[in-house]
C-alpha atoms as a PDB file:
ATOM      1  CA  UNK A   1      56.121 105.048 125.426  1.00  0.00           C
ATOM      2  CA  UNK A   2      52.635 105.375 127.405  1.00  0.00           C
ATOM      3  CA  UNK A   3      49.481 103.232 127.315  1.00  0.00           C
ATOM      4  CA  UNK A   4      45.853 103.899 128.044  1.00  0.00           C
ATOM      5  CA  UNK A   5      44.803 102.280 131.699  1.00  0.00           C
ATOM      6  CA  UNK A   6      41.037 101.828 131.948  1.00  0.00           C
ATOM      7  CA  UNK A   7      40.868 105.202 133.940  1.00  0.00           C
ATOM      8  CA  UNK A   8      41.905 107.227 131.065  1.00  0.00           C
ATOM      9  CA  UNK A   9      45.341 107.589 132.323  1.00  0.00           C
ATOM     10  CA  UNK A  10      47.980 107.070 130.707  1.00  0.00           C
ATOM     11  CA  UNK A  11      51.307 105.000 132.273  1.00  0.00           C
ATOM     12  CA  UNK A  12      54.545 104.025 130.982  1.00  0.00           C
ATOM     13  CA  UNK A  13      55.070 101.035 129.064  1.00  0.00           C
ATOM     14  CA  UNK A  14      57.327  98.446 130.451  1.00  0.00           C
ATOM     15  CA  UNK A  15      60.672  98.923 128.681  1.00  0.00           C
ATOM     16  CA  UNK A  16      61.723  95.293 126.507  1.00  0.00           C
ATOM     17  CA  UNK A  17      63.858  93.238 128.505  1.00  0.00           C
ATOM     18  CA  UNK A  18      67.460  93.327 127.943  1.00  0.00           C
ATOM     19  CA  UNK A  19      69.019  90.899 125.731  1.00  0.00           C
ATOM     20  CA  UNK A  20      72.418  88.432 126.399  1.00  0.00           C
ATOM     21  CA  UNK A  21      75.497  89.477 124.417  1.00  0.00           C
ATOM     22  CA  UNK A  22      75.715  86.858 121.871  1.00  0.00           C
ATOM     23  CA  UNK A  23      78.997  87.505 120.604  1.00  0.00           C
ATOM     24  CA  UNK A  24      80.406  84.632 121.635  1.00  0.00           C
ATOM     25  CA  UNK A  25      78.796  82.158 119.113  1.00  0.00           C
ATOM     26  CA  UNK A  26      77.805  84.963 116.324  1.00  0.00           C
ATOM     27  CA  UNK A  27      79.798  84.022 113.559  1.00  0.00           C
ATOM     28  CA  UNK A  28      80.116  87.478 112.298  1.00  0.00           C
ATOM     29  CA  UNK A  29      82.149  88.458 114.843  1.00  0.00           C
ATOM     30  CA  UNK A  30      84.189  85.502 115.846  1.00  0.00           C
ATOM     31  CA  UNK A  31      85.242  85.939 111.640  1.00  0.00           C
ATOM     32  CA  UNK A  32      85.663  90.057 111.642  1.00  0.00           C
ATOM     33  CA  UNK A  33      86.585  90.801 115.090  1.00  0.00           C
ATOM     34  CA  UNK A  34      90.522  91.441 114.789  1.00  0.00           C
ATOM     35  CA  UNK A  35      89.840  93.701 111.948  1.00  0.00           C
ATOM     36  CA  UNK A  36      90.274  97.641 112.709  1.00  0.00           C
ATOM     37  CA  UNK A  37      86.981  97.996 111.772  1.00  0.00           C
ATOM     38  CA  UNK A  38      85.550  96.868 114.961  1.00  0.00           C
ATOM     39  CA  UNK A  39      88.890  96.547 116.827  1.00  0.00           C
ATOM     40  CA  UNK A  40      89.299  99.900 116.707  1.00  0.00           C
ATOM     41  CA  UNK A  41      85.741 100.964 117.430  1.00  0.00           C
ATOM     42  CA  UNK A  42      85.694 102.050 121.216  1.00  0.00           C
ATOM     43  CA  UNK A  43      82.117 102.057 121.173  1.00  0.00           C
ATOM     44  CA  UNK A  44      81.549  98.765 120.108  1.00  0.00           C
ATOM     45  CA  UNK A  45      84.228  97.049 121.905  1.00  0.00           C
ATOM     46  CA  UNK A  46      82.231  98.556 125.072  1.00  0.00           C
ATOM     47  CA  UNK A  47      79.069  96.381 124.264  1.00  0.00           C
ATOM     48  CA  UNK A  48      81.511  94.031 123.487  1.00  0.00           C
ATOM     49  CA  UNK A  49      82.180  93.547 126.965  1.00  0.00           C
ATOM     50  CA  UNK A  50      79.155  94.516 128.669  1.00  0.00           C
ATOM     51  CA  UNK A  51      76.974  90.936 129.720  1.00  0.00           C
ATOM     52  CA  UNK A  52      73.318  92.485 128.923  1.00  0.00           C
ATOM     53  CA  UNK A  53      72.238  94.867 126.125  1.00  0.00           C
ATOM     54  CA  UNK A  54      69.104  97.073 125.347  1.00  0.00           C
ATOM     55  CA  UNK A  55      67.446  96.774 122.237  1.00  0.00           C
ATOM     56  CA  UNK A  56      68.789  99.753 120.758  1.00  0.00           C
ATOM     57  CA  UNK A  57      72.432  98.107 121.509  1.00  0.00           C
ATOM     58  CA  UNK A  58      71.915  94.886 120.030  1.00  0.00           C
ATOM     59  CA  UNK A  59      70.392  96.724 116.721  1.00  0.00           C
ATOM     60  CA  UNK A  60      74.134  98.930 116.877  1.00  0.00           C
ATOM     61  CA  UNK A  61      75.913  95.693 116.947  1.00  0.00           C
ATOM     62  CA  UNK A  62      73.525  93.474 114.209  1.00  0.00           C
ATOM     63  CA  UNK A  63      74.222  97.146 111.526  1.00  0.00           C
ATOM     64  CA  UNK A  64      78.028  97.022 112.196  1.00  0.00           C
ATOM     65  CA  UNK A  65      78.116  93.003 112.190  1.00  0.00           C
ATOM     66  CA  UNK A  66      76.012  93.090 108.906  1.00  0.00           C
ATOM     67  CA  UNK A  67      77.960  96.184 107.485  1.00  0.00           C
ATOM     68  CA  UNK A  68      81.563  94.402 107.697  1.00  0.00           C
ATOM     69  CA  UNK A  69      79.661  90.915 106.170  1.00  0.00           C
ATOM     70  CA  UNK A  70      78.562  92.932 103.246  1.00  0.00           C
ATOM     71  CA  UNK A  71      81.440  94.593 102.764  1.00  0.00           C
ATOM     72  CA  UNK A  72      83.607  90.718 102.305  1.00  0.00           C
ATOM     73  CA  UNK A  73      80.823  89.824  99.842  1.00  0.00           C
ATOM     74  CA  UNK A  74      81.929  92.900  97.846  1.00  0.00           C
ATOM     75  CA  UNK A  75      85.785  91.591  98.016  1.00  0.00           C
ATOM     76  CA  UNK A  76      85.727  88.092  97.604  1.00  0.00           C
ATOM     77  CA  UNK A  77      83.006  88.853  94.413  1.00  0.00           C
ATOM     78  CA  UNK A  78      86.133  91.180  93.134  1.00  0.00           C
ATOM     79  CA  UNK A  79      88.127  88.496  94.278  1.00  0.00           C
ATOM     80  CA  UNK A  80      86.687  85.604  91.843  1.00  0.00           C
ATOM     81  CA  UNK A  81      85.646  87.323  88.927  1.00  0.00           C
ATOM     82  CA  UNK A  82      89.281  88.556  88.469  1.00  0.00           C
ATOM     83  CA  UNK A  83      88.890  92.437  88.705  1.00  0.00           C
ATOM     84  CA  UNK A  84      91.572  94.494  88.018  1.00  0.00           C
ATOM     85  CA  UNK A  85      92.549  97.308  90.569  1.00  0.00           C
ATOM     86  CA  UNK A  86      90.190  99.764  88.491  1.00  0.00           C
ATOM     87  CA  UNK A  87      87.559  97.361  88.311  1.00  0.00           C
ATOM     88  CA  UNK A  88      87.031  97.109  92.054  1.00  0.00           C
ATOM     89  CA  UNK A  89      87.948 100.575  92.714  1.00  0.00           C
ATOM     90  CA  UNK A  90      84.645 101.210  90.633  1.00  0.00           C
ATOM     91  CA  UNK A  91      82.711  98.192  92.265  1.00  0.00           C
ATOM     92  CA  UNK A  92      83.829  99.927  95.853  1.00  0.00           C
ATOM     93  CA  UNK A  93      82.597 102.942  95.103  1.00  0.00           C
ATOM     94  CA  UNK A  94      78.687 101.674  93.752  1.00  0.00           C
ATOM     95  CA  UNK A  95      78.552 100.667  98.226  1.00  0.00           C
ATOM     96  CA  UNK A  96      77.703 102.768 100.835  1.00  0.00           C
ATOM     97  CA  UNK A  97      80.097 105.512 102.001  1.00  0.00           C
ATOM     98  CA  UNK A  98      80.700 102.593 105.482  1.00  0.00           C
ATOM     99  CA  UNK A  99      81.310  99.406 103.510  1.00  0.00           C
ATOM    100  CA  UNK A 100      82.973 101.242 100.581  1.00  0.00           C
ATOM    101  CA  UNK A 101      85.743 102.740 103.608  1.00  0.00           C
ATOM    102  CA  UNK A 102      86.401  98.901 104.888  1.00  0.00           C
ATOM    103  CA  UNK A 103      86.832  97.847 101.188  1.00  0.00           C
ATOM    104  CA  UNK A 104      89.002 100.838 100.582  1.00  0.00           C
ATOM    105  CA  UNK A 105      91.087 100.083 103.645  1.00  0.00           C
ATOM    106  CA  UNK A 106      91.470  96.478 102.826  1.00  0.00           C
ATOM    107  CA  UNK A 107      93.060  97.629  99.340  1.00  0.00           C
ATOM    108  CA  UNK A 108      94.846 100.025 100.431  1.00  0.00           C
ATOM    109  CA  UNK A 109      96.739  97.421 103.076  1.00  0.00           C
ATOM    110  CA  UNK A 110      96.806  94.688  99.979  1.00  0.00           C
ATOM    111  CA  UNK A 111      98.851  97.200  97.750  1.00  0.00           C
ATOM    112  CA  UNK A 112     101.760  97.556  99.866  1.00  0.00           C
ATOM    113  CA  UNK A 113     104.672  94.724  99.188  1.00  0.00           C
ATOM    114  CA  UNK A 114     104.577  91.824 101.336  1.00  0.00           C
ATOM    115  CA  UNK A 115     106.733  88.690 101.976  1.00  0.00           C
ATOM    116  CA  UNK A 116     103.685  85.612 101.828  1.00  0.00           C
ATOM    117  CA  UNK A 117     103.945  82.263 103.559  1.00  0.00           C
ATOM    118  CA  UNK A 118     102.179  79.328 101.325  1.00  0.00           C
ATOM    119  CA  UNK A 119     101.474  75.604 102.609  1.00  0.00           C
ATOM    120  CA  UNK A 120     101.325  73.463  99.705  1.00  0.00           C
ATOM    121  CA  UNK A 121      98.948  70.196  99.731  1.00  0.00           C
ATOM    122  CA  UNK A 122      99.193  68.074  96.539  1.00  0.00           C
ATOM    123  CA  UNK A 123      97.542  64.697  95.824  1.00  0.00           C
ATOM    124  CA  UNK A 124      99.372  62.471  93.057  1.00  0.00           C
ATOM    125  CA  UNK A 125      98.373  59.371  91.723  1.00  0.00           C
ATOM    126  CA  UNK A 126     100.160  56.180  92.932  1.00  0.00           C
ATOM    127  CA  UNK A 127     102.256  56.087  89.402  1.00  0.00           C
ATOM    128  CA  UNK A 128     104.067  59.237  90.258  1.00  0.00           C
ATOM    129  CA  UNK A 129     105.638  57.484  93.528  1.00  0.00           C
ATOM    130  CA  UNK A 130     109.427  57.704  93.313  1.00  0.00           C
ATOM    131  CA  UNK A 131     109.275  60.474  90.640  1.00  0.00           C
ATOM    132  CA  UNK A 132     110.924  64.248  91.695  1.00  0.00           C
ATOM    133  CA  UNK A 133     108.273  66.876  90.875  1.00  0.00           C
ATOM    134  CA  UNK A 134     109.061  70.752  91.057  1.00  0.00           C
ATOM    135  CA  UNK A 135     106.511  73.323  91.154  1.00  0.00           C
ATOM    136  CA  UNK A 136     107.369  77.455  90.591  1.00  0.00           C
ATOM    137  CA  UNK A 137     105.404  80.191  91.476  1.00  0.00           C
ATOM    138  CA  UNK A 138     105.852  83.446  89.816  1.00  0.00           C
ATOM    139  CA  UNK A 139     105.210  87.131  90.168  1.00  0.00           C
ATOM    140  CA  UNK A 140     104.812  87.351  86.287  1.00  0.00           C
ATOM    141  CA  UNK A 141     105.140  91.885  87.219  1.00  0.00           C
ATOM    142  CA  UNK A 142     108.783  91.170  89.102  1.00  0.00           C
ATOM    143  CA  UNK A 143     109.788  88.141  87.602  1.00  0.00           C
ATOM    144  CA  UNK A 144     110.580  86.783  90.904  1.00  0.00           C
ATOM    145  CA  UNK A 145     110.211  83.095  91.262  1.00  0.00           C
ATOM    146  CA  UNK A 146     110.320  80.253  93.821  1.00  0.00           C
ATOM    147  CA  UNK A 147     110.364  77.160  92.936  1.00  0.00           C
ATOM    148  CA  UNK A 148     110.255  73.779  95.333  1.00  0.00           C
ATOM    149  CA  UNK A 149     111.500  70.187  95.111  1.00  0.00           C
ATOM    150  CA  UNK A 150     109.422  67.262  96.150  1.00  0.00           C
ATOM    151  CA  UNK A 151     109.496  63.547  95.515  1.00  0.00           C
ATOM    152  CA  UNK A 152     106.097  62.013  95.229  1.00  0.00           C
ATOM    153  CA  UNK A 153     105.299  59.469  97.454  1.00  0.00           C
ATOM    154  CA  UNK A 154     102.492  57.671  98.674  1.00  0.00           C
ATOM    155  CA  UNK A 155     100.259  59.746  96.336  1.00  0.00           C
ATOM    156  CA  UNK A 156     101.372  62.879  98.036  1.00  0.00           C
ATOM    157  CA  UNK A 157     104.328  64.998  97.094  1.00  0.00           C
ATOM    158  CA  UNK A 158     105.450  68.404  98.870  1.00  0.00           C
ATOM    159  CA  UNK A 159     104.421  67.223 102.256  1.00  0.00           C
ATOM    160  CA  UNK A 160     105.133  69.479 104.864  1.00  0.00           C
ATOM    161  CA  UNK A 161     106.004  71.894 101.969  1.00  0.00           C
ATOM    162  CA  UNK A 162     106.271  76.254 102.196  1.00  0.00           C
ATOM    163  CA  UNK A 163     107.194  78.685 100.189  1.00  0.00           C
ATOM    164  CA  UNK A 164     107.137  82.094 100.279  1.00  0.00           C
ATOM    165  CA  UNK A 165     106.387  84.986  97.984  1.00  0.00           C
ATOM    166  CA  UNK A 166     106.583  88.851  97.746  1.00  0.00           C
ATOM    167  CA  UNK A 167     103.495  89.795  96.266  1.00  0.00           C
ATOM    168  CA  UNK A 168     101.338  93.183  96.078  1.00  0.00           C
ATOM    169  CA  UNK A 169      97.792  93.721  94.860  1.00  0.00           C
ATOM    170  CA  UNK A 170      97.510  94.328  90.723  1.00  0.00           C
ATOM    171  CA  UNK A 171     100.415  91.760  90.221  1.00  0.00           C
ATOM    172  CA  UNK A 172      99.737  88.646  88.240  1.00  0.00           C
ATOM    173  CA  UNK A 173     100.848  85.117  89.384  1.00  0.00           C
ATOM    174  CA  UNK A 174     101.571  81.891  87.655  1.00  0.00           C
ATOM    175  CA  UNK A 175     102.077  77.901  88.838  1.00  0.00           C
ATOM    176  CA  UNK A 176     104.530  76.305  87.197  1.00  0.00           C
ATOM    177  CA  UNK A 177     104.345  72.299  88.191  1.00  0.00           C
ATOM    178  CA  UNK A 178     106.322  69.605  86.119  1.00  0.00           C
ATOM    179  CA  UNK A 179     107.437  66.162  86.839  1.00  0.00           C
ATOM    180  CA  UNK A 180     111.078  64.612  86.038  1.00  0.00           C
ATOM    181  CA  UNK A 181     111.099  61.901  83.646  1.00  0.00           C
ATOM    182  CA  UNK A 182     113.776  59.413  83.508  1.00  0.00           C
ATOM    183  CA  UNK A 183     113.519  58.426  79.773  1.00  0.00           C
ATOM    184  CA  UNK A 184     115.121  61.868  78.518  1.00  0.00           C
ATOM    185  CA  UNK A 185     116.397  63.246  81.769  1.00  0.00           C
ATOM    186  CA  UNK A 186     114.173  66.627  82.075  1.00  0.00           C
ATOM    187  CA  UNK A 187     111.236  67.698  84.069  1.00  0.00           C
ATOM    188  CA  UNK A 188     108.324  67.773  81.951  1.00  0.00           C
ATOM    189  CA  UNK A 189     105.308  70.023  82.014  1.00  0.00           C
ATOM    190  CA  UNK A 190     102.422  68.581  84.357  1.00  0.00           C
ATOM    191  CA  UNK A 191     100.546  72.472  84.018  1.00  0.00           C
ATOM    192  CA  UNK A 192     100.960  75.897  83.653  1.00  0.00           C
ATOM    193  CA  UNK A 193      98.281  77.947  85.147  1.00  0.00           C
ATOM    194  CA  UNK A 194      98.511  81.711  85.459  1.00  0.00           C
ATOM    195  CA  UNK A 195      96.019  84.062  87.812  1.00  0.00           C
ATOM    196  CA  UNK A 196      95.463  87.489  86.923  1.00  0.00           C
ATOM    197  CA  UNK A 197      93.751  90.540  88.287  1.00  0.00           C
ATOM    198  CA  UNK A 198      94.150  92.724  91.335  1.00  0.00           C
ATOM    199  CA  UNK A 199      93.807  90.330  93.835  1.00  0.00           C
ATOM    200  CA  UNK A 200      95.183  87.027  92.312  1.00  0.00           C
ATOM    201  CA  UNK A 201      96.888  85.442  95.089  1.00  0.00           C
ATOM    202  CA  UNK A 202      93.154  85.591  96.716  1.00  0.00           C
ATOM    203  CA  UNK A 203      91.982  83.614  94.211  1.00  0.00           C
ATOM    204  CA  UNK A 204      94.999  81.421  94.048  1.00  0.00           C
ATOM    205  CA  UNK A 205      94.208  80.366  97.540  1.00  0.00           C
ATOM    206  CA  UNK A 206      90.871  79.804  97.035  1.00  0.00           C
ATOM    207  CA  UNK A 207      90.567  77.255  93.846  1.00  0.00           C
ATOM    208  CA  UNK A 208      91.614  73.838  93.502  1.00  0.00           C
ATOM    209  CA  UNK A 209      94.058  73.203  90.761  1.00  0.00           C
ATOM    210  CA  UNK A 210      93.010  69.410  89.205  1.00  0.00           C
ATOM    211  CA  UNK A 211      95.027  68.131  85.982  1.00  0.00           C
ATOM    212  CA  UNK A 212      94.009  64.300  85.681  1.00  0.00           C
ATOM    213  CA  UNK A 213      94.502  63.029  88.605  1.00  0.00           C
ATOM    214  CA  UNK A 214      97.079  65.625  90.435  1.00  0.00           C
ATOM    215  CA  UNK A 215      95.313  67.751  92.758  1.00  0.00           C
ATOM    216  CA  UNK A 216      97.064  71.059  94.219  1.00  0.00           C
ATOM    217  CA  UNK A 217      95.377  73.556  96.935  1.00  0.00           C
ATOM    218  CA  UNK A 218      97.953  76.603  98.110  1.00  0.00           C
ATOM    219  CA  UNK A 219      97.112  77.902 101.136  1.00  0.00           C
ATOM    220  CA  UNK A 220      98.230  81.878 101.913  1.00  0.00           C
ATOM    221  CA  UNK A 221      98.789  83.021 105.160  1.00  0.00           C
ATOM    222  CA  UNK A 222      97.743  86.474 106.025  1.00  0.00           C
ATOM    223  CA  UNK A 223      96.227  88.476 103.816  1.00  0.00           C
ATOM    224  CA  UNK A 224      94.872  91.290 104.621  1.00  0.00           C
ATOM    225  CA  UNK A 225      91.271  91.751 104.402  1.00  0.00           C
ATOM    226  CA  UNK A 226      88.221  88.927 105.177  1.00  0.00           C
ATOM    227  CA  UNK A 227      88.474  85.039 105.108  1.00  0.00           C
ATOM    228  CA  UNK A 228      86.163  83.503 102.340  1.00  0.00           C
ATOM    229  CA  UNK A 229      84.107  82.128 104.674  1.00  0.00           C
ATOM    230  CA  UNK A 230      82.513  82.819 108.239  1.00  0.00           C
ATOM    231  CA  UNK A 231      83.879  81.154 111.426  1.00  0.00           C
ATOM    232  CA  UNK A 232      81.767  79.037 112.635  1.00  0.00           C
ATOM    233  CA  UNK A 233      80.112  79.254 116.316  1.00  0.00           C
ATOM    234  CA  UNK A 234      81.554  76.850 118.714  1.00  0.00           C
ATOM    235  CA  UNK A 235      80.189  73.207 119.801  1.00  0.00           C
ATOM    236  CA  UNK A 236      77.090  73.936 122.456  1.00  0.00           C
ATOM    237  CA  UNK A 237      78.566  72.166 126.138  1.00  0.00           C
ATOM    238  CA  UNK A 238      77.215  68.476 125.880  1.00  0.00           C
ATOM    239  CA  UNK A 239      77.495  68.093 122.316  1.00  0.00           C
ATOM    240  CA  UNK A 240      79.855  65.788 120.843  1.00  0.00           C
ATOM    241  CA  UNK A 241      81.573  67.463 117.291  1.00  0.00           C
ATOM    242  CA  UNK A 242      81.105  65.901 113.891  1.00  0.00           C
ATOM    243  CA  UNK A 243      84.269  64.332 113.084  1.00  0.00           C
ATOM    244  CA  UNK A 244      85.907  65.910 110.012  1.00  0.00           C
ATOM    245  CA  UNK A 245      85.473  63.851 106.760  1.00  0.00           C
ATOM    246  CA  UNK A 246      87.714  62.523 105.190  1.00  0.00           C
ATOM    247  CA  UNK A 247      89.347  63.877 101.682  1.00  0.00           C
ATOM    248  CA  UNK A 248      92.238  63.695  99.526  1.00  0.00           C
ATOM    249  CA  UNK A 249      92.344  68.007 100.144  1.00  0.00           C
ATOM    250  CA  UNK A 250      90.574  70.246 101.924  1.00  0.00           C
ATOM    251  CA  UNK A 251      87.690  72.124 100.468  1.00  0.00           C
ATOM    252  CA  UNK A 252      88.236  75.502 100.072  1.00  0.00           C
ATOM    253  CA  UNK A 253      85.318  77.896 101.343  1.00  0.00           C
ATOM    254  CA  UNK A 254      83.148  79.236  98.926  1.00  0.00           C
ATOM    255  CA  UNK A 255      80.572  82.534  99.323  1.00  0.00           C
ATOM    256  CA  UNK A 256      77.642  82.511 101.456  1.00  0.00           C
ATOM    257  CA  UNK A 257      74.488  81.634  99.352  1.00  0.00           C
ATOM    258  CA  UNK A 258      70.861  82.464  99.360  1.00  0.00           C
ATOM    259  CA  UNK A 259      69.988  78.605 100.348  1.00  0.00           C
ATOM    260  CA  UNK A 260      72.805  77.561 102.633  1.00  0.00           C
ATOM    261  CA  UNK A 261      74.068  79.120 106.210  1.00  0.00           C
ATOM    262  CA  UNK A 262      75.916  81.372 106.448  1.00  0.00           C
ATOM    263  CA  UNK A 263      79.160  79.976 107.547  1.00  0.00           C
ATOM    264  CA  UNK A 264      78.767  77.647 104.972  1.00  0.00           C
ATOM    265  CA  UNK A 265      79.473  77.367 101.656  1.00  0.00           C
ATOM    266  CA  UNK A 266      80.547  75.950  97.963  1.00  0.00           C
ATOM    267  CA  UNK A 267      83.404  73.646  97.139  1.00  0.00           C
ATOM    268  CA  UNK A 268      86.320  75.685  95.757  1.00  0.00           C
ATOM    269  CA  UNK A 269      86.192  76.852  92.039  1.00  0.00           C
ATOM    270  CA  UNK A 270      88.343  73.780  90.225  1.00  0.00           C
ATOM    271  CA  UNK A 271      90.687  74.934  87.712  1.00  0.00           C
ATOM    272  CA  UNK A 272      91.812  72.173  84.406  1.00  0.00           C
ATOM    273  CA  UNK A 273      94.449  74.176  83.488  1.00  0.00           C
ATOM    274  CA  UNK A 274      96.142  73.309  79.977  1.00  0.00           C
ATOM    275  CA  UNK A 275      99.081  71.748  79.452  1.00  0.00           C
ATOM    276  CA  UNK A 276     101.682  74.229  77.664  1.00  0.00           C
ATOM    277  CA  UNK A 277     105.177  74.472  76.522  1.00  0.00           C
ATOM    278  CA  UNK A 278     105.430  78.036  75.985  1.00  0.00           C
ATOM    279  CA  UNK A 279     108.380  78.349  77.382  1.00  0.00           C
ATOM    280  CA  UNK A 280     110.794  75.787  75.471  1.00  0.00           C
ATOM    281  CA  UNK A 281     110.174  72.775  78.048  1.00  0.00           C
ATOM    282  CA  UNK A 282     108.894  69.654  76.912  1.00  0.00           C
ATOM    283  CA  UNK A 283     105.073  68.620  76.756  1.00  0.00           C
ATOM    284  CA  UNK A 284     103.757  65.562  78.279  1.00  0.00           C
END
């Protein structure tokens, strides 16, 4: 661009100065940046490693940052309103031709089979010490199940606890849990909570089952697509981190909202599930 000197002259405007790569505490990336859609991007994984950008660079890397955010917004609101496959496939497609290609390629990576690791954290209340609880979780479309053993003590049972199950995208799931009583001999129903459309193990890991006083959180390791919530930046040099509070469970992350930051968000949807002997077992 030029400017008008006092001669009538024009001469070049001083160019902005260039601006430090931020990468390093943007939570965008630090969430997003093993996914293909900027792994894979040589051009952006060149300002990813160049120190000093121009303007026009850093307004590249805030559209693809910002595309890939809105683009998890769109899955994890799929995600917790229980969409079926057709559902989203029609939410994907109301996006722009960019985010609706990462949404596509997230699905199309969550409909292929997969074996899934799940931690299992369950707060009991002091009575159940001593008592054997089993929980099953079941791919209602296969009929594959896995259930685990656990004997509750000191108001925790399944410590330490995995299981694993092979799961695809459109498949429903249900949690079985039930507690052994020694008056009849037979594990009784504690809950029976079932999670359906496409993307229920998503929301499986993301709620917190409560019936009275149990509490159970499953936590599923790698699925494809985005976390629920953005990683936050690291500590700034010289200051001390907040120590973690205490809780019986983790939170789950929730959605970023209009008044809270955007790493941040919601306690986890909590789920009373009703008790039910559907299936011949004996209610509490």
């Amino acid at each position: 661009k030029l400017v008008d000197c006092e001669d009538g002259k024009k001469t070049p405007l001083d160019p902005p100065p260039d601006t430090q790569n931020p990468l390093s505490s943007d939570p965008r990336y630090l969430t997003h940046k093993n996914d293909p859609y900027l792994a894979e991007d040589l051009e952006f994984q060149k300002l990813v490693r160049k120190e000093l950008w121009t303007v026009q660079e850093e307004k590249q890397v805030d559209q693809k940052l910002s595309t890939i955010v809105a683009a998890g917004r769109v899955w994890w609101d799929a995600v917790d309103n229980s969409l079926s496959l057709a559902e989203s496939n029609r939410l994907f497609e109301g996006e722009s031709e960019e985010v609706e290609g990462i949404l596509k390629g997230w699905l199309a990576a969550a409909t292929k089979s997969h074996d899934y690791t799940i931690a299992i954290q369950c707060s009991v209340p002091s009575s159940y010490n001593g008592y054997s609880m089993r929980m099953t979780l079941e791919n209602l479309e296969t009929g594959s199940s896995t259930p685990v053993l656990s004997d509750a003590e000191s108001q925790r049972a399944f410590k330490d606890e995995q299981l694993k199950l092979n799961w695809k995208a459109g498949q429903p799931i249900r949690v079985w849990m039930e507690r052994f009583s020694y008056w009849n001999a037979i594990y009784n129903d504690e809950f029976i909570e079932t999670f359906d459309g496409a993307f229920s193990l998503y929301r499986l890991g993301s709620v917190e089952i409560i019936n009275n006083d149990l509490k159970l959180r499953l936590s599923v390791e790698g699925l494809p697509g985005p976390p629920k919530r953005l990683v936050p930046p690291p500590v700034s040099q010289g200051k001390k981190a907040e120590p973690p509070k205490k809780a019986p469970l983790p939170r789950a992350p929730g959605n970023p909202s209009d008044d809270a930051p955007e790493n941040e968000g919601p306690p986890p949807d909590v789920i009373h599930p009703k008790i039910s002997d559907e299936f011949g077992h004996a209610a509490k």
